[in-house]
N, C-alpha and C. Protein backbone atom coordinates (compact mmCIF):
# COMPACT_ATOMS: atom_id res chain seq x y z
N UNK A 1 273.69 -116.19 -83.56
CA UNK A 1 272.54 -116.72 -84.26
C UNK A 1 271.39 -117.00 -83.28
N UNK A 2 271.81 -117.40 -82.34
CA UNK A 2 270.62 -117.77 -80.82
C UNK A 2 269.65 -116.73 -80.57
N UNK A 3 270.84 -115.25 -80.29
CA UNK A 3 270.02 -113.85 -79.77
C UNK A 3 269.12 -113.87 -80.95
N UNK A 4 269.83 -113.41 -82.25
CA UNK A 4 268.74 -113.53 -83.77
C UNK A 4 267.44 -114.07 -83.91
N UNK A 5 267.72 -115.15 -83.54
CA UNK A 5 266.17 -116.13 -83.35
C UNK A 5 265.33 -116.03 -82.46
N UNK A 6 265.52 -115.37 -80.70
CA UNK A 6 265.06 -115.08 -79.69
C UNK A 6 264.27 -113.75 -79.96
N UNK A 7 265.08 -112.96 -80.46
CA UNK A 7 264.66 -111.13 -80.71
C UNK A 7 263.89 -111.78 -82.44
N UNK A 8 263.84 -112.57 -83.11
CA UNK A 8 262.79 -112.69 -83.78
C UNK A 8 261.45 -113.34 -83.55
N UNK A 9 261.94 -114.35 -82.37
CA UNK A 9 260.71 -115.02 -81.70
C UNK A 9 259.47 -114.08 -80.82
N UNK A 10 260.53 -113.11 -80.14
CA UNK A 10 259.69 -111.73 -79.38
C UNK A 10 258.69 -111.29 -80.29
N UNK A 11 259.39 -110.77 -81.50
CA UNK A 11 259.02 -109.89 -82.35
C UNK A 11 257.54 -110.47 -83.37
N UNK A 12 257.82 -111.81 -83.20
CA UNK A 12 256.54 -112.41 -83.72
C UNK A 12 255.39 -112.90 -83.24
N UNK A 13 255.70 -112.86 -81.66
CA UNK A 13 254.79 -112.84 -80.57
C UNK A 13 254.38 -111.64 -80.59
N UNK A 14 254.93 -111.04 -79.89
CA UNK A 14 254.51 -109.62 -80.33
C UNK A 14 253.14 -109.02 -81.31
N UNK A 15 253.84 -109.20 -82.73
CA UNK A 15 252.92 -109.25 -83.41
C UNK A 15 251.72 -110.54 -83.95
N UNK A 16 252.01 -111.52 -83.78
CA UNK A 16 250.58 -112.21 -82.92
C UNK A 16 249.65 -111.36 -82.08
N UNK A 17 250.51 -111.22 -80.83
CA UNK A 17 249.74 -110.36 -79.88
C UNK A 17 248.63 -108.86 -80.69
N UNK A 18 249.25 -108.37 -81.24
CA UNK A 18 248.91 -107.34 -81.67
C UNK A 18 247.75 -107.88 -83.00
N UNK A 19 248.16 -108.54 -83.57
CA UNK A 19 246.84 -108.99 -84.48
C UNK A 19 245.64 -109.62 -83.92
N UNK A 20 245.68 -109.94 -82.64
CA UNK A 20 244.41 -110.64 -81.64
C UNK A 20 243.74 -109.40 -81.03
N UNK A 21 244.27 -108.68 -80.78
CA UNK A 21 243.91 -107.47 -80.45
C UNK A 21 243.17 -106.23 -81.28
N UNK A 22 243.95 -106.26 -82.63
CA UNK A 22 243.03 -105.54 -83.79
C UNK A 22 241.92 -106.56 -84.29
N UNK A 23 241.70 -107.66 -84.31
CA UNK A 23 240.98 -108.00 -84.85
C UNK A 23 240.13 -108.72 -84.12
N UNK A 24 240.01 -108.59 -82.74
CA UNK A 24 238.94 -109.12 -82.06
C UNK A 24 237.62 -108.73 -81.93
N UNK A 25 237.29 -107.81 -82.44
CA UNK A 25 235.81 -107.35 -82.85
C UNK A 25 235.23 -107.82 -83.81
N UNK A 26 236.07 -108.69 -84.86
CA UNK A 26 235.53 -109.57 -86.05
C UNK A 26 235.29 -111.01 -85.34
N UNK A 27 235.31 -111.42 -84.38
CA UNK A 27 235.35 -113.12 -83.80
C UNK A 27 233.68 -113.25 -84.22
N UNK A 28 232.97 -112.34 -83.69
CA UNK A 28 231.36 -112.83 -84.07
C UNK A 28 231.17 -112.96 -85.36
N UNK A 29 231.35 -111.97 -85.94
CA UNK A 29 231.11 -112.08 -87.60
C UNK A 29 232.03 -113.22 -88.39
N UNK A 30 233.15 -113.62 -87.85
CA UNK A 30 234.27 -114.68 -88.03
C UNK A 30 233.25 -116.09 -87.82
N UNK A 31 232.97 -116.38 -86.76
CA UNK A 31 231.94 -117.39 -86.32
C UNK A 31 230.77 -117.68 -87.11
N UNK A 32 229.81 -116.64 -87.66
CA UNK A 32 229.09 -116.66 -87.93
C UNK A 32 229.10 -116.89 -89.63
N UNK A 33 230.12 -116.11 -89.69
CA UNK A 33 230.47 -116.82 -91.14
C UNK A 33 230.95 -117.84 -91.80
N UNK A 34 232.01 -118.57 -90.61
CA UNK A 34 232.76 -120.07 -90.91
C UNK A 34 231.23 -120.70 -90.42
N UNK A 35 229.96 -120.43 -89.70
CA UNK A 35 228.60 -121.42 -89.86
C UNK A 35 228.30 -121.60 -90.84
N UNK A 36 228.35 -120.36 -91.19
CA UNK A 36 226.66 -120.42 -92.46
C UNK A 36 227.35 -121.20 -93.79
N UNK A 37 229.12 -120.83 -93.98
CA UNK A 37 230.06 -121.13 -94.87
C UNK A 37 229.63 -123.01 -94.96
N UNK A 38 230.26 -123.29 -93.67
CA UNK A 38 230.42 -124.71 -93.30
C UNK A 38 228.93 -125.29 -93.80
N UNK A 39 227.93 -124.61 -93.14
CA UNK A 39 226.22 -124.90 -93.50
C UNK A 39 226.35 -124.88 -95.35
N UNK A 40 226.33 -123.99 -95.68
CA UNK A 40 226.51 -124.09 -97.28
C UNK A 40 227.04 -125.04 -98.02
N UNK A 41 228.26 -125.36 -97.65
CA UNK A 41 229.08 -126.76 -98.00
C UNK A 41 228.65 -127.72 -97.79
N UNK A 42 227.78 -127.93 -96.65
CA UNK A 42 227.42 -129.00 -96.25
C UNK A 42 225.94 -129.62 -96.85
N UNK A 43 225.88 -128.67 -97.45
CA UNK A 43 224.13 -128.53 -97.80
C UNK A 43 224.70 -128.59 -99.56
N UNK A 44 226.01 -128.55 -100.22
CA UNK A 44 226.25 -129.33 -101.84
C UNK A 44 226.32 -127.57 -102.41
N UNK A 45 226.87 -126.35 -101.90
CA UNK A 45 226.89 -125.30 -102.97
C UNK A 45 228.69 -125.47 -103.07
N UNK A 46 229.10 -126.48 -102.63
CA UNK A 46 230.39 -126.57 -103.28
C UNK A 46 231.62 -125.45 -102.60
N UNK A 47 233.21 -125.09 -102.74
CA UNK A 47 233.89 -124.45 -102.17
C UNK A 47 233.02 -123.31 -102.52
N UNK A 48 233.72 -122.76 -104.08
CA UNK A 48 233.08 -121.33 -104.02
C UNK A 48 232.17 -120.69 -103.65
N UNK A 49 231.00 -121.45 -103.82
CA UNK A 49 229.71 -121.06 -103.07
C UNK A 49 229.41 -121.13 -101.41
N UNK A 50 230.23 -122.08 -100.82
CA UNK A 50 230.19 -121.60 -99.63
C UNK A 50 230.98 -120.62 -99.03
N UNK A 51 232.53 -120.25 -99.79
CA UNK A 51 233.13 -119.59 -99.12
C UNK A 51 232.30 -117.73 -99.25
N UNK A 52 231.40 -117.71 -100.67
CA UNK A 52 230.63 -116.61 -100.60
C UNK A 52 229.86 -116.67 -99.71
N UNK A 53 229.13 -117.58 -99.36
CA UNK A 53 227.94 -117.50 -98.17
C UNK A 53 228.90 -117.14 -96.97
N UNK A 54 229.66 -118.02 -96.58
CA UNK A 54 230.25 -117.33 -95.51
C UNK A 54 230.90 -115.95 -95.67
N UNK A 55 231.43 -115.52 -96.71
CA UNK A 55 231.51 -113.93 -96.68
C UNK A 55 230.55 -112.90 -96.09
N UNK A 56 229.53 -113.35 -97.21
CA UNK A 56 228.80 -112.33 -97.02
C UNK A 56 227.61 -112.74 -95.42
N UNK A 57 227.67 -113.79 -95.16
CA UNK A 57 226.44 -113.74 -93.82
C UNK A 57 228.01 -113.02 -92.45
N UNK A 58 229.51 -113.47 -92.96
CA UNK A 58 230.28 -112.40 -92.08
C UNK A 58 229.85 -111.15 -91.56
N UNK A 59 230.17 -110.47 -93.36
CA UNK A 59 230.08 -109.53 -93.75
C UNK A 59 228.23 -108.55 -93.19
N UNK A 60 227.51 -109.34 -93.31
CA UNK A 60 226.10 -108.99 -92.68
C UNK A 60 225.72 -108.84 -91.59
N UNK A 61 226.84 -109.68 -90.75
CA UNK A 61 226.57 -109.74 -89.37
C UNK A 61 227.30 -108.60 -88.57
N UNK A 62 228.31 -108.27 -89.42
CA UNK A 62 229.24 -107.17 -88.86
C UNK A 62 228.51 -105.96 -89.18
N UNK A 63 228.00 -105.75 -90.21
CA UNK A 63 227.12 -104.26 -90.62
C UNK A 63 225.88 -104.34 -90.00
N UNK A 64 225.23 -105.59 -89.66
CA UNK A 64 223.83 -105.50 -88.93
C UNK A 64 224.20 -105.14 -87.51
N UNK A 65 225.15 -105.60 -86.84
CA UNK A 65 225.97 -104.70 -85.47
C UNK A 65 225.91 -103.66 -85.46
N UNK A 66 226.97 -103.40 -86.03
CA UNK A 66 226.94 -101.84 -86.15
C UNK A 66 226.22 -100.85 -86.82
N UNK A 67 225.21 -101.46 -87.34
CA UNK A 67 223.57 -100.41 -87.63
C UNK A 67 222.89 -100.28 -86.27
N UNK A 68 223.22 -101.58 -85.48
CA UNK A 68 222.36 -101.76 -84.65
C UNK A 68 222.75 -100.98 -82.91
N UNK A 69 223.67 -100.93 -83.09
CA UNK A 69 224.78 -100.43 -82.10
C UNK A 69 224.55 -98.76 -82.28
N UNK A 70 224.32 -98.37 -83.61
CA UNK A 70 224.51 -97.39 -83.56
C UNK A 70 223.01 -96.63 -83.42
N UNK A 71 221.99 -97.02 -83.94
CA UNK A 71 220.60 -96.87 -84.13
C UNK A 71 220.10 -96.92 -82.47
N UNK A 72 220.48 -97.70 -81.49
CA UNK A 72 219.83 -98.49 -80.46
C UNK A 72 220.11 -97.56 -79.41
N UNK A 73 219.14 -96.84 -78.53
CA UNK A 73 219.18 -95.87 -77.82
C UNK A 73 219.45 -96.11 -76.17
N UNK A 74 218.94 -97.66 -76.30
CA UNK A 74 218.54 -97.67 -74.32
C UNK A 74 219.55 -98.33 -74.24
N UNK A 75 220.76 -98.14 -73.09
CA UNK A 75 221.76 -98.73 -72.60
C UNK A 75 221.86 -99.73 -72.69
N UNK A 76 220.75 -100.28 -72.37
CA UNK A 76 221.25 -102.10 -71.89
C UNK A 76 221.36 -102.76 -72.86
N UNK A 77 220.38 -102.55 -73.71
CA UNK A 77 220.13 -103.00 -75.59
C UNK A 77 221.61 -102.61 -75.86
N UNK A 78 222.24 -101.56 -75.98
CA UNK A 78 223.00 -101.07 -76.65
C UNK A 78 224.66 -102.19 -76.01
N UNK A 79 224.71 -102.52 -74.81
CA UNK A 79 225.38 -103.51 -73.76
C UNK A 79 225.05 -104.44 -74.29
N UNK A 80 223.88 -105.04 -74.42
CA UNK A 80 223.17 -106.00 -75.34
C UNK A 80 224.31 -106.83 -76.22
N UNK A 81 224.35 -105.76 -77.08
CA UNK A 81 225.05 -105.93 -78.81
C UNK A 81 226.54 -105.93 -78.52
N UNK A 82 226.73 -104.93 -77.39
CA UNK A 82 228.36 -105.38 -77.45
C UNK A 82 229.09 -106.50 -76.90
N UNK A 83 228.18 -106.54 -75.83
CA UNK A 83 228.37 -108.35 -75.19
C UNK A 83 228.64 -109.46 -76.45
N UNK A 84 227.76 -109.33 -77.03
CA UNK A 84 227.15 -110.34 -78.42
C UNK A 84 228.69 -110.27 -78.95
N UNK A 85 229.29 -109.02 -79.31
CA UNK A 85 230.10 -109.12 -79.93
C UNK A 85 231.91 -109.40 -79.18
N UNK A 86 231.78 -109.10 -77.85
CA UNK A 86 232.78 -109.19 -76.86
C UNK A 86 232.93 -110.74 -76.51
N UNK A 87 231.84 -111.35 -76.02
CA UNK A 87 231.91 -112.30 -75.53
C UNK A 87 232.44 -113.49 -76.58
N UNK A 88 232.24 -113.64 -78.12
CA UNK A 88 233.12 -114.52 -78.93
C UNK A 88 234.63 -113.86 -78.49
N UNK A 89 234.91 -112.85 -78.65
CA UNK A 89 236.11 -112.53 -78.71
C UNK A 89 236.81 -112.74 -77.67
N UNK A 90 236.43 -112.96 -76.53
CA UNK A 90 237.19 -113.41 -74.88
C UNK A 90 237.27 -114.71 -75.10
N UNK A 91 236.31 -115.52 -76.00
CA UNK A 91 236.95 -117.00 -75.73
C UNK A 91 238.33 -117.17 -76.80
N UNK A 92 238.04 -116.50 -77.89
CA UNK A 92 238.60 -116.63 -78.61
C UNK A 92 239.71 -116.00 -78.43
N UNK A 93 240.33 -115.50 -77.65
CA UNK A 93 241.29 -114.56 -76.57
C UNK A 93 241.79 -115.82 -75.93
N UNK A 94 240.73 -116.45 -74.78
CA UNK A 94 241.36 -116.81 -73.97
C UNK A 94 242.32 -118.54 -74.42
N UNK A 95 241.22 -118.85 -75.63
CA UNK A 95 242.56 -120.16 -76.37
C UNK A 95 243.21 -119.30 -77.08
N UNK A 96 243.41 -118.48 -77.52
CA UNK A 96 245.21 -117.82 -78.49
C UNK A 96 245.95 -117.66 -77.16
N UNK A 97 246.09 -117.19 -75.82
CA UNK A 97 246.69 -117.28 -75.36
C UNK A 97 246.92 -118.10 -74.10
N UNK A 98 245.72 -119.09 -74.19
CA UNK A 98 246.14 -120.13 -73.50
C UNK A 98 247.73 -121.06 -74.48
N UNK A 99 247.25 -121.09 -75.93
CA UNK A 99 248.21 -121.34 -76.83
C UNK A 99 249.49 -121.06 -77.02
N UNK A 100 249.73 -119.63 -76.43
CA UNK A 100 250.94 -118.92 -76.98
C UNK A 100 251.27 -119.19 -75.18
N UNK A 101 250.87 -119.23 -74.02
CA UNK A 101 251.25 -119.68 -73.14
C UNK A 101 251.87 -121.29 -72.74
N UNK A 102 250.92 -121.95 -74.21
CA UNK A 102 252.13 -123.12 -73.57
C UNK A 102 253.48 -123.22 -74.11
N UNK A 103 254.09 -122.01 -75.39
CA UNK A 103 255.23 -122.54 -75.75
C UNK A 103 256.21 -122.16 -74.39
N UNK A 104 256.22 -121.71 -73.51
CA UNK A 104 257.32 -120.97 -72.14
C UNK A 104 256.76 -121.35 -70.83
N UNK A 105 255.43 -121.19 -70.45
CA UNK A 105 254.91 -121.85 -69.28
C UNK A 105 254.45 -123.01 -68.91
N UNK A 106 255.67 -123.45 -67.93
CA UNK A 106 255.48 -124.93 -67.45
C UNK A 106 254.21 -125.41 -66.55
N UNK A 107 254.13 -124.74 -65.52
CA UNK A 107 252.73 -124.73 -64.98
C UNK A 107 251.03 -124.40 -65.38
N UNK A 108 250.65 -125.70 -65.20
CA UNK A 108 249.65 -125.79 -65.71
C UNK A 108 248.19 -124.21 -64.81
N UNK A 109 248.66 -123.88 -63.93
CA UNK A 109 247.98 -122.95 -63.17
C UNK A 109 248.17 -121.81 -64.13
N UNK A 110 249.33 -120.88 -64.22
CA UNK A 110 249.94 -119.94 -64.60
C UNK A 110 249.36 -119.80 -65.91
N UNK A 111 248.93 -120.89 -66.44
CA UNK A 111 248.72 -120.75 -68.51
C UNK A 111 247.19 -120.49 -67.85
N UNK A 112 246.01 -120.96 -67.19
CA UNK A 112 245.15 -120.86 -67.21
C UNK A 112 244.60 -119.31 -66.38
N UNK A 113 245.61 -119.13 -65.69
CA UNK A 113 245.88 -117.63 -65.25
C UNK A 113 246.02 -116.73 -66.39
N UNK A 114 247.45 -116.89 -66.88
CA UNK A 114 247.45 -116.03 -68.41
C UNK A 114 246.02 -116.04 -69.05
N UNK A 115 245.38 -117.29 -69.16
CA UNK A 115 244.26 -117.14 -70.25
C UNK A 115 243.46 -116.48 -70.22
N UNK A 116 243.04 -116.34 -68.57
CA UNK A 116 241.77 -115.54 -68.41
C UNK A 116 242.44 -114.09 -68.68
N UNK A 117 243.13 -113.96 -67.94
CA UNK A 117 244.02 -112.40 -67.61
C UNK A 117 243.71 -112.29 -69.61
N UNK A 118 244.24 -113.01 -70.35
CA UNK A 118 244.03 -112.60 -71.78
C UNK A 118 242.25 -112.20 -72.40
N UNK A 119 241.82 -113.38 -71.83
CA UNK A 119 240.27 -113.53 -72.73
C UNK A 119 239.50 -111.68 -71.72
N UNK A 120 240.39 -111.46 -70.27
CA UNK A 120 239.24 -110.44 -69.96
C UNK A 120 239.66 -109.23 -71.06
N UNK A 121 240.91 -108.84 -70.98
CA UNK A 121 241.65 -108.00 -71.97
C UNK A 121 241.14 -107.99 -73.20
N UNK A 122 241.19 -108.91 -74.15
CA UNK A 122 240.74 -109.31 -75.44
C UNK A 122 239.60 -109.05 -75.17
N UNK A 123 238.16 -109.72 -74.54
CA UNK A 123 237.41 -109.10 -74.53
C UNK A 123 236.69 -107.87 -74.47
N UNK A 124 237.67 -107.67 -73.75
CA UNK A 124 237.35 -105.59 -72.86
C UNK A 124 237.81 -105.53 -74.37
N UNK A 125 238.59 -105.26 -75.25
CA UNK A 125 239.24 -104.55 -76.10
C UNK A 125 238.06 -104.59 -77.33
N UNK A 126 237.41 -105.46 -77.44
CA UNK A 126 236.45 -105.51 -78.26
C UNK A 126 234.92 -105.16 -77.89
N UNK A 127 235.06 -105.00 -76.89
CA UNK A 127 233.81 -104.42 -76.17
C UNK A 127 234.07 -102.75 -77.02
N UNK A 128 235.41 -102.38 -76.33
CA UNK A 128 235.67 -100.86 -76.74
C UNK A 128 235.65 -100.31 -77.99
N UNK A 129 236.15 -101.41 -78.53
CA UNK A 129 236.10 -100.86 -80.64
C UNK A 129 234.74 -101.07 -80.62
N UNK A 130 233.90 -102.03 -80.45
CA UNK A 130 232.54 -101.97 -80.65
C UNK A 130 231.46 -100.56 -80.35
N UNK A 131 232.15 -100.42 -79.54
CA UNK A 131 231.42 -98.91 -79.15
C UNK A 131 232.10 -97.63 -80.00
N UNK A 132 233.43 -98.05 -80.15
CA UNK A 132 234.21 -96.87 -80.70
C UNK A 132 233.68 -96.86 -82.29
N UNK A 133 233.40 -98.26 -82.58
CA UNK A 133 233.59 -98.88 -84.17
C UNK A 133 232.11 -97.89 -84.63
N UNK A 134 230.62 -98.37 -83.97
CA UNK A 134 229.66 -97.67 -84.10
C UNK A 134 228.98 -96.43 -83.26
N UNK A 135 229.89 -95.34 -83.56
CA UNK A 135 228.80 -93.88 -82.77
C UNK A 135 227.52 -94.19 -82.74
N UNK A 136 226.72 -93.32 -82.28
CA UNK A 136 225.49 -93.12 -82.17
C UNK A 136 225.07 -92.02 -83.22
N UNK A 137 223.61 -92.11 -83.45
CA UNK A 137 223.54 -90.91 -84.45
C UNK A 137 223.34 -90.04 -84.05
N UNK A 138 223.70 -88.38 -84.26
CA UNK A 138 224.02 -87.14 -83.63
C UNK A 138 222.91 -86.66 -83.70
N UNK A 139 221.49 -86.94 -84.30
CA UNK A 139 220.46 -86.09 -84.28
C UNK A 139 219.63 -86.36 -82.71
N UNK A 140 219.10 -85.51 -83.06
CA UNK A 140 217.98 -86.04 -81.13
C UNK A 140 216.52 -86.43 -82.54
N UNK A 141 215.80 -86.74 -81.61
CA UNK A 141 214.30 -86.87 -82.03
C UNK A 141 213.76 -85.63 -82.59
N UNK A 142 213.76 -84.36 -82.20
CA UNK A 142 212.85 -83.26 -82.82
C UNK A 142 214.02 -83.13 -84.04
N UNK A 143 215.06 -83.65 -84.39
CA UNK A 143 215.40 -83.04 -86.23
C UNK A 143 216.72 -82.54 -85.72
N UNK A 144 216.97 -81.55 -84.20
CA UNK A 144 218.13 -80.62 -84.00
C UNK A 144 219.24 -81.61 -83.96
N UNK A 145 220.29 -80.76 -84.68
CA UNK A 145 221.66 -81.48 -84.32
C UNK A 145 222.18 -81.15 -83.03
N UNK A 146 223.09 -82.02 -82.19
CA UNK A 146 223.00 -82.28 -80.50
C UNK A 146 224.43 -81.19 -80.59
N UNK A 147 225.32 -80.77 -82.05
CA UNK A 147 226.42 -80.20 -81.79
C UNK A 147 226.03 -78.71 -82.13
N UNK A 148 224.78 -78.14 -82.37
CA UNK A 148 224.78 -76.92 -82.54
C UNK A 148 224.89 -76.15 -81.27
N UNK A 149 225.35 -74.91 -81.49
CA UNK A 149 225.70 -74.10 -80.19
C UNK A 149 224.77 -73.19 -80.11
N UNK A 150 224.34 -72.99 -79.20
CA UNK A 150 223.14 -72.23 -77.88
C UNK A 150 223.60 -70.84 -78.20
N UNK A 151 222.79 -69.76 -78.54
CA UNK A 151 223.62 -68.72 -78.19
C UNK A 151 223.53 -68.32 -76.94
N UNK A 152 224.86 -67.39 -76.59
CA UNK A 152 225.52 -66.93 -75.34
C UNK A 152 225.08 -66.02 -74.70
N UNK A 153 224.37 -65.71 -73.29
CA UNK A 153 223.85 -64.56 -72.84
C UNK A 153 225.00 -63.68 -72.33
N UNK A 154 224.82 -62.36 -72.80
CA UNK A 154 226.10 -61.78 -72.20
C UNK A 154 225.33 -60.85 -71.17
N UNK A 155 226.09 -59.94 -70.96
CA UNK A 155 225.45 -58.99 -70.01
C UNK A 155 224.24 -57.54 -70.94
N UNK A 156 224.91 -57.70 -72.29
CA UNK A 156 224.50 -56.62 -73.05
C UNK A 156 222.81 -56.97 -73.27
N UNK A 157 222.61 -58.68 -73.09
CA UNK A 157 221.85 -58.98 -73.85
C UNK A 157 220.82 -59.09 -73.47
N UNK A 158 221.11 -59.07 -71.84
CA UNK A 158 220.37 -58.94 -70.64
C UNK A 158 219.33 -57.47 -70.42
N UNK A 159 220.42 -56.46 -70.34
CA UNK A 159 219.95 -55.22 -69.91
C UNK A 159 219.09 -55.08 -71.40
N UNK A 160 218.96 -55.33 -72.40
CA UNK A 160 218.71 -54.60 -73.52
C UNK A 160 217.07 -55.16 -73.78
C-alpha cells in the first residue's frame, strides 16, 4: 500500500509539473483577469458579473498579445510582448515550485535554488509558446508571399 501511494504521489507531481508548464503562457491574461474580475466585484456587479469581466478582459488580453506579437515587426517590440507575457509566468513558476519543494526539501537554500532553477524554466517555456503561440504574418510589405518560389536558373536558361 506504501509503494501505491509513493508511485501515485510521483505521478501527481508529475502531472502538476506538467500543467505549470502547459499553461504558463496564460499567467498574464490569468492576472489580468482575476484584476479587472476582483475590480468588478468590488465596484457592486456582483459574482456573475464579475466573473464575466474577468473572462473576458482574460480573454482580451490574451488575443491583444497575440495580435500584437504577431503584427509587430522590430525585435525588441516583439521581446517587448514576450517578456510581458514570460515574466508573470517565472514568478508564478517560481512559488508553484518553491511550493512543491517544500513537501521533500529540508533546506531552506535548496527550495530557493529549486525555485529559481523553476521560475527560469517556466519562464523560458512561456517565452517559447509565446513566440510559437503567435507567427508572424507571411506577407512582406509589397503584397508578395515570403513562401513563393523564385524560379530556377538552369544552364538552358542561360545560353538561350
Amino acid at each position: 500500500m506504501l509503494v501505491i501511494g509513493l508511485i501515485l504521489s510521483m505521478f501527481g507531481i508529475g502531472l502538476f509539473c506538467w500543467l505549470i508548464f502547459t499553461l504558463a503562457v496564460y499567467a498574464l491574461p490569468f492576472f489580468v483577469g482575476l484584476t479587472a474580475g476582483m475590480a468588478a466585484f468590488h465596484g457592486g456587479a456582483g459574482v456573475l458579473g464579475a466573473l464575466l469581466v474577468g473572462v473576458i478582459a482574460g480573454a482580451l488580453t490574451l488575443g491583444a498579445g497575440q495580435i500584437a506579437f504577431a503584427v509587430v515587426r522590430p525585435l525588441p517590440l516583439r521581446a517587448a510582448i514576450a517578456a510581458a507575457f514570460a515574466i508573470p509566468a517565472a514568478i508564478a513558476g517560481y512559488h508553484a515550485v518553491l511550493g512543491l519543494s517544500q513537501i521533500g526539501v529540508p533546506a531552506l537554500i535548496c527550495r530557493e535554488v529549486f525555485a529559481w532553477i523553476g521560475a527560469i524554466f517556466i519562464g523560458g517555456t512561456a517565452w517559447a509558446r509565446m513566440t510559437v503561440f503567435a507567427e508572424p504574418l507571411p506577407l512582406r510589405p509589397s503584397g508578395a508571399s515570403q513562401n513563393e518560389h523564385q524560379p530556377v536558373l538552369t544552364a538552358a536558361t542561360r545560353e538561350g
